[in-house]
Protein backbone atom coordinates (compact mmCIF):
# COMPACT_ATOMS: atom_id res chain seq x y z
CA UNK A 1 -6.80 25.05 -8.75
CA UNK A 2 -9.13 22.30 -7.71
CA UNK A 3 -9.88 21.55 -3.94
CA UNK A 4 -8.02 18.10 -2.58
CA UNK A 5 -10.65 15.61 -3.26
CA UNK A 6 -11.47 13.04 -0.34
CA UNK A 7 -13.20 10.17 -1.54
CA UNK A 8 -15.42 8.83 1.07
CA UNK A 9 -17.30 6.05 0.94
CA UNK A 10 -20.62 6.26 0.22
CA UNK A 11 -22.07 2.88 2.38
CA UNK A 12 -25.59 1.08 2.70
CA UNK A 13 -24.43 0.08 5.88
CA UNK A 14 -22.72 1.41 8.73
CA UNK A 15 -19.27 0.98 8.36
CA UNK A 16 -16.55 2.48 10.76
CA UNK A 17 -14.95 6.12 9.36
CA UNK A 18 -11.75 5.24 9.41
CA UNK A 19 -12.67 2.14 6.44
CA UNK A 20 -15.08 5.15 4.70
CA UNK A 21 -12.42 7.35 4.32
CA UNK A 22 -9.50 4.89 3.33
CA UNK A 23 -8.74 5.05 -0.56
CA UNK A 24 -6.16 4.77 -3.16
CA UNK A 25 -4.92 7.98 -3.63
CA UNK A 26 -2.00 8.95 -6.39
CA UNK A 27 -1.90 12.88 -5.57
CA UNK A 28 0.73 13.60 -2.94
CA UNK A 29 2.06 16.73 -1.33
CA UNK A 30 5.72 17.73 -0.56
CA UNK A 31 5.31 16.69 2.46
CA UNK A 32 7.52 14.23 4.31
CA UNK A 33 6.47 11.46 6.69
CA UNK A 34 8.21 11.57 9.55
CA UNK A 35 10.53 8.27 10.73
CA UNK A 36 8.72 7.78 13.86
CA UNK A 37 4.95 8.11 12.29
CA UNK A 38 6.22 5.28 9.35
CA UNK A 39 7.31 3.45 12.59
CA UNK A 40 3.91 3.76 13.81
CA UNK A 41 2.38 2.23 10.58
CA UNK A 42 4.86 -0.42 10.34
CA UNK A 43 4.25 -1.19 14.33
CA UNK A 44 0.29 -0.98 13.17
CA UNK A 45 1.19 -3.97 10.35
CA UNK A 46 3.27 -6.18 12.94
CA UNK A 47 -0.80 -6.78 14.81
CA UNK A 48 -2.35 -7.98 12.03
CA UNK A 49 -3.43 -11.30 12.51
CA UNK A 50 -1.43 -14.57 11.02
CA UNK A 51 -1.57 -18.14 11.04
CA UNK A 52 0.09 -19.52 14.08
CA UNK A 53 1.05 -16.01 14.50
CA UNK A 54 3.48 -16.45 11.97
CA UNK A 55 3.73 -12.39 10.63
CA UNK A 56 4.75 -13.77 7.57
CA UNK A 57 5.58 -9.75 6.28
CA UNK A 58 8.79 -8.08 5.61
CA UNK A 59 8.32 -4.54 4.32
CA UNK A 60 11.33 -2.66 2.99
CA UNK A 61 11.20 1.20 2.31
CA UNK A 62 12.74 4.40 1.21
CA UNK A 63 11.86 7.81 2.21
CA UNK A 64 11.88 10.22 -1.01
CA UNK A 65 14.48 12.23 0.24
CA UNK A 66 16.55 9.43 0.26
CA UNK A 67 17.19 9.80 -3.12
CA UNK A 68 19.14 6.72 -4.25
CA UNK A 69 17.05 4.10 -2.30
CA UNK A 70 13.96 5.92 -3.73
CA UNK A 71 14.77 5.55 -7.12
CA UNK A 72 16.02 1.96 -6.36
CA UNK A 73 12.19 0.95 -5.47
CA UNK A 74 10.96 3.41 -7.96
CA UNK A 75 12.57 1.74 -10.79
CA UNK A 76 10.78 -1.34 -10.15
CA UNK A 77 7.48 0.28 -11.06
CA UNK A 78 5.42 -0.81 -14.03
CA UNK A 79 6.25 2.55 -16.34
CA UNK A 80 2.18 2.77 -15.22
CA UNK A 81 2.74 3.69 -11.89
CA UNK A 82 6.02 5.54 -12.07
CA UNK A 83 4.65 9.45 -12.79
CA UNK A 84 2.44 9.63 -9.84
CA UNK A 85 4.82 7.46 -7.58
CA UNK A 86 7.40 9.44 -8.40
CA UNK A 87 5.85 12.26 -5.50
CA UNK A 88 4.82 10.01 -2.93
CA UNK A 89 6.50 10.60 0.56
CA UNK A 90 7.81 6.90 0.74
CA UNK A 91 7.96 4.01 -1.73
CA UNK A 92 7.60 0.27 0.06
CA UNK A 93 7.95 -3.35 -1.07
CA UNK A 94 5.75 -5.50 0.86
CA UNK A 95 7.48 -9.20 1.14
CA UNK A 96 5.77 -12.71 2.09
CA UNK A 97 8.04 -14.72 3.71
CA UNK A 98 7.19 -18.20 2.57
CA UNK A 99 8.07 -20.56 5.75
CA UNK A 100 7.25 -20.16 9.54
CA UNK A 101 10.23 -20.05 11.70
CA UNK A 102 10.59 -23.83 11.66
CA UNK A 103 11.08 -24.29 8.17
CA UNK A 104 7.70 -25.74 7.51
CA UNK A 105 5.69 -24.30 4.21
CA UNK A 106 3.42 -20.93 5.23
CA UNK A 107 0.13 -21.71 2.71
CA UNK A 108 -1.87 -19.01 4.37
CA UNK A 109 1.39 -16.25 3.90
CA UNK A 110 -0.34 -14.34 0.98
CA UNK A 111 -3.78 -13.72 3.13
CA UNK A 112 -1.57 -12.51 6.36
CA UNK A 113 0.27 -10.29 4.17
CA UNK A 114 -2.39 -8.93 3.12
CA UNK A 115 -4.26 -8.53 6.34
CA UNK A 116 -1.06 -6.66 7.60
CA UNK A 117 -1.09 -4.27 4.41
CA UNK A 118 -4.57 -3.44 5.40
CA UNK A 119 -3.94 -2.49 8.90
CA UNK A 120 -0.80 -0.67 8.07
CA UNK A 121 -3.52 1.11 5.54
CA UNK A 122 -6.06 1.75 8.23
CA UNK A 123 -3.33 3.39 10.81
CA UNK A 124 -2.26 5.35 7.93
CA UNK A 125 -5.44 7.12 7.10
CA UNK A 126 -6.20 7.58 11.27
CA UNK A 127 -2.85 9.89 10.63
CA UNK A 128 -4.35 11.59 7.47
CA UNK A 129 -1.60 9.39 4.93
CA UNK A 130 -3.14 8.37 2.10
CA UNK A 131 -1.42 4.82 0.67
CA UNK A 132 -1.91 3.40 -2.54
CA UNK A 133 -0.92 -0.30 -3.16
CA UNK A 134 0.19 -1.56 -5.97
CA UNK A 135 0.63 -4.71 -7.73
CA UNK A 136 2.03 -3.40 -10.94
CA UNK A 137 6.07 -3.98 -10.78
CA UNK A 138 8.55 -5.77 -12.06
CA UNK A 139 8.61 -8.87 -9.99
CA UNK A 140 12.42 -9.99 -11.50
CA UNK A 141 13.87 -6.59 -11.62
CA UNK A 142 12.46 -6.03 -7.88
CA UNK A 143 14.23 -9.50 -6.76
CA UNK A 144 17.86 -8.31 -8.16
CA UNK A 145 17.33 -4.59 -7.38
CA UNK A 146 16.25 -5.85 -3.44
CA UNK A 147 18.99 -9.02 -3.50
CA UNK A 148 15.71 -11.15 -2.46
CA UNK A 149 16.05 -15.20 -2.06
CA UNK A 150 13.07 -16.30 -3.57
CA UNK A 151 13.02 -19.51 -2.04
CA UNK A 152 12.36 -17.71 1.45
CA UNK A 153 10.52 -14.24 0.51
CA UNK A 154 8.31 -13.39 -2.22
CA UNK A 155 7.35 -9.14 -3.40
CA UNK A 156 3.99 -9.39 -3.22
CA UNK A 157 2.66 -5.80 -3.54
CA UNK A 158 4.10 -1.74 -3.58
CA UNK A 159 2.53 0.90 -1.44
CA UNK A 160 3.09 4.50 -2.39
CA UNK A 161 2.74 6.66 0.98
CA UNK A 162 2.29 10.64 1.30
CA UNK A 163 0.29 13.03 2.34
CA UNK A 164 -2.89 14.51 0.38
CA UNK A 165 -2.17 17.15 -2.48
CA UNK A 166 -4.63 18.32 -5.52
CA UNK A 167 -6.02 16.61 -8.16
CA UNK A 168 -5.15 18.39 -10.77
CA UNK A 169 -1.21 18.49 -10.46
CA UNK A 170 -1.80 15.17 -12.45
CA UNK A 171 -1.67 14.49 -15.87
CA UNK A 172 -4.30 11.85 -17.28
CA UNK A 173 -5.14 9.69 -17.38
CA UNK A 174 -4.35 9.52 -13.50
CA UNK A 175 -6.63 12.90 -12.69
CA UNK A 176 -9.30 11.63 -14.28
CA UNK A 177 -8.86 8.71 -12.13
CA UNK A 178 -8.11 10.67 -8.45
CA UNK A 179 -11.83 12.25 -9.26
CA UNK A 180 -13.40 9.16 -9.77
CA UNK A 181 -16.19 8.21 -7.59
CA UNK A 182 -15.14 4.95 -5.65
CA UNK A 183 -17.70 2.24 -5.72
CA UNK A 184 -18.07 -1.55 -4.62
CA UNK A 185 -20.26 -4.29 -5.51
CA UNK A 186 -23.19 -4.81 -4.14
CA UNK A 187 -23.19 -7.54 -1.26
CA UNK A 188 -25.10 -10.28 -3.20
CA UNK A 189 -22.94 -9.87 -6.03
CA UNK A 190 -20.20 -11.61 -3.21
CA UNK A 191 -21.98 -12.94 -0.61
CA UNK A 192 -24.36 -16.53 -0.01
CA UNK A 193 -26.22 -16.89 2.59
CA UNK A 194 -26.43 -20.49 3.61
């Protein structure tokens, strides 16, 4: 049995641990996160920065042990991402609500979203969860199975909690995948410098 693989980031620049050690993990244990910790990453999301601090996010979940709610968000899954999903500790649909509270069009909802995704992320991996988001579901099959009014919320992205577990309890092409090196592109390949 392989050791669990932690993919650190390998940086040309100093860059705080807790973003080093954050990655996209799709091995996870038996183990169940507790209500109060998911609390704690869902409380982490809700200080994300917004327009107009707006918190345009609605994020609905199911622990696995819930077993019917599970496989409700579970179905939704591009066939893709259902074998490894199918172990994570808890399955979420993150949701952009469209409008601020007065009605009035949110352009800027996607980007807050995702902001609060990323610090949900962040707390997670301070608590040793690994998350892995996901943007490969069925976006009309997630609207009926979730009852969602599109005209106020939109599922934007999945995130596939749990904790840690080995490599190779996965079949491929997904191991091949968990052992992968992580890399980024190089900052000129993104950045101009005015």
């Amino acid at each position: 049995m392989e050791s669990i693989n932690i993919k650190k980031a390998t940086t040309d620049h100093p860059i705080h641990e807790l973003i080093c050690s954050r990655w996209s993990a799709r091995s996870f244990s038996e183990k169940a996160i507790w209500q109060e910790d998911l609390e704690t990453l869902l409380a982490a999301a809700s200080w994300a920065f917004s327009a107009n601090n707006g918190q345009p996010w609605r994020y609905v979940y199911a622990h696995h042990s819930d077993t019917e709610a599970f496989q409700k968000i579970w179905s939704c899954l591009m066939p893709g991402n259902q074998p490894w999903c199918a172990n994570a500790a808890v399955l979420m649909v993150s949701l952009m609500r469209k409008q601020f509270d007065n009605g009035k069009p949110n352009a800027t909802a996607m980007h807050d979203l995702g902001a609060a995704n990323a610090t949900l992320m962040l707390q997670a991996i301070s608590m040793s969860i690994y998350g892995h988001p996901m943007a490969g579901f069925d976006r009309e099959k997630t609207i009926e199975a979730l009852g969602l009014d599109t005209d106020l919320v939109e599922p934007v992205a999945f995130i596939a909690l749990g904790y840690l577990d080995e490599a190779d309890k996965l079949e491929e092409p997904f191991k091949t995948r968990e052992l992968t090196p992580r890399t980024r592109k190089s900052l000129g390949e993104f950045t101009e410098r005015l």
